[in-house]
Protein backbone atom coordinates (compact mmCIF):
# COMPACT_ATOMS: atom_id res chain seq x y z
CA UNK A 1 -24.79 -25.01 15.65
CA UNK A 2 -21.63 -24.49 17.72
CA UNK A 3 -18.46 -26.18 17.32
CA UNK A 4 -17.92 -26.97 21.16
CA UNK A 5 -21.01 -26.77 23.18
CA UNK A 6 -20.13 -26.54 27.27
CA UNK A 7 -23.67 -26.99 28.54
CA UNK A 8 -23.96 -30.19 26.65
CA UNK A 9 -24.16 -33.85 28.34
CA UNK A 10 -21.04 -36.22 27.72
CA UNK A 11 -23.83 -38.44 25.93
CA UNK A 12 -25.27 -35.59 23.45
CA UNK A 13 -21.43 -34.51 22.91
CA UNK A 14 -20.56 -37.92 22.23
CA UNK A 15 -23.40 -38.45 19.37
CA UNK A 16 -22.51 -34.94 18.48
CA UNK A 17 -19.03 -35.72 17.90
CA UNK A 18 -19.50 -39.54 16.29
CA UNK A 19 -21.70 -37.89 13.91
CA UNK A 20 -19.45 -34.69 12.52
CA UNK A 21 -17.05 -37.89 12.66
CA UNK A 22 -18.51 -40.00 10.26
CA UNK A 23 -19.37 -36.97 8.06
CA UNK A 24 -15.51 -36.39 7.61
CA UNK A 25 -14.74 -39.05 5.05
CA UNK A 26 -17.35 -36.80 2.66
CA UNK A 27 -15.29 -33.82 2.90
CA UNK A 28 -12.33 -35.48 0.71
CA UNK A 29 -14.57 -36.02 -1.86
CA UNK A 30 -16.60 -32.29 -1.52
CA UNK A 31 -16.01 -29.74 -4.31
CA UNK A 32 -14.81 -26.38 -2.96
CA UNK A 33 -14.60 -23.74 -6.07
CA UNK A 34 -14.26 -20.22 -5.60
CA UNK A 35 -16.80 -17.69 -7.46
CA UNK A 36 -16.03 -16.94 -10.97
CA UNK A 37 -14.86 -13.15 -10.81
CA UNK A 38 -16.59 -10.85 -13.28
CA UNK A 39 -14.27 -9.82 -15.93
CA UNK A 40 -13.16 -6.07 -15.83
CA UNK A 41 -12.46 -4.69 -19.15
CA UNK A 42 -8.75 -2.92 -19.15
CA UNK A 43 -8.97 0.79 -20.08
CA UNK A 44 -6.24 2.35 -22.15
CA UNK A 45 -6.23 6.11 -22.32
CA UNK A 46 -5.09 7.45 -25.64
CA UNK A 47 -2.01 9.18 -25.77
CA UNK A 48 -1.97 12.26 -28.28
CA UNK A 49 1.69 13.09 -27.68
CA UNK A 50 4.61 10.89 -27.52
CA UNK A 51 5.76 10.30 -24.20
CA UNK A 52 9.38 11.65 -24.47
CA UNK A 53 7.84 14.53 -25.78
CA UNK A 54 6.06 15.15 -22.26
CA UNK A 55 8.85 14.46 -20.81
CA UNK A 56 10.93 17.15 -22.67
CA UNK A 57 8.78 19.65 -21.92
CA UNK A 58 8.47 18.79 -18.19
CA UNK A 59 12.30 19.46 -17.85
CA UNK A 60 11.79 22.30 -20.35
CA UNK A 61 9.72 24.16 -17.53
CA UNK A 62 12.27 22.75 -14.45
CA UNK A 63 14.63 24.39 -16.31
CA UNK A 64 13.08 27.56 -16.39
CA UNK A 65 11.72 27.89 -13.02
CA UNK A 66 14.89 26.97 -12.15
CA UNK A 67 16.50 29.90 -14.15
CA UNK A 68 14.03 32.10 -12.11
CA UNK A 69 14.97 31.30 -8.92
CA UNK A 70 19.22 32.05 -9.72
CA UNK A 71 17.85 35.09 -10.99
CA UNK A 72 15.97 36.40 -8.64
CA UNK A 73 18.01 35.51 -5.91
CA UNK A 74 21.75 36.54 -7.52
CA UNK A 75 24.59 34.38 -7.41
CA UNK A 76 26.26 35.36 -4.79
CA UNK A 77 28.04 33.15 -2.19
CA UNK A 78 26.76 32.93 1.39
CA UNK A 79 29.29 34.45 3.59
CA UNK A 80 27.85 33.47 7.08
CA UNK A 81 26.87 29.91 8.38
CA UNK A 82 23.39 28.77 9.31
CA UNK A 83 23.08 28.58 13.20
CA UNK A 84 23.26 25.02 14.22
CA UNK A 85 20.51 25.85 17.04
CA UNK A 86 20.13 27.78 20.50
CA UNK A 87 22.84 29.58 22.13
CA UNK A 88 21.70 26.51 24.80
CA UNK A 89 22.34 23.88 22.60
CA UNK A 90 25.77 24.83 21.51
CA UNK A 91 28.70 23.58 23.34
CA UNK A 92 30.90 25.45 25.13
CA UNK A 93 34.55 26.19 24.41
């Protein structure tokens, strides 16, 4: 069935219009209901250890990889500055 038929006669798209017309009053008193949804059951997972506990630990290890790093790479103070490109892209004095 098509909403809007091009081919039709005026006569046969008149009836077909008068008569989706007078099913219109119907519609106001139609029930539209969506599908119940299936309930999904909520999962909890169990937590052994206390959250700030993780939490600790996580910055625990942070710090020490951090630790690492200063000591592998010294403290010392970079003495030259990173080159801000191509001799091209540098301006001119």
């Amino acid at each position: 069935m098509h909403l809007l038929n091009l081919s039709s006669l005026p006569r046969q798209a008149f009836m077909h219009g008068f008569l989706k017309g007078l099913a219109a009053p119907i519609m106001i008193f139609s029930d539209w209901r969506a599908p119940d949804l299936p309930a999904i059951p909520t999962v909890e997972a169990p937590q052994a250890v206390p959250i700030q506990q993780v939490l600790a630990a996580d910055w625990h290890r942070i710090g020490a990889d951090l630790a690492n790093v200063v000591s592998a790479h010294g403290n010392t103070k970079q003495t030259t500055r990173p080159s801000s490109g191509t001799k091209r892209n540098r301006k001119r004095r």
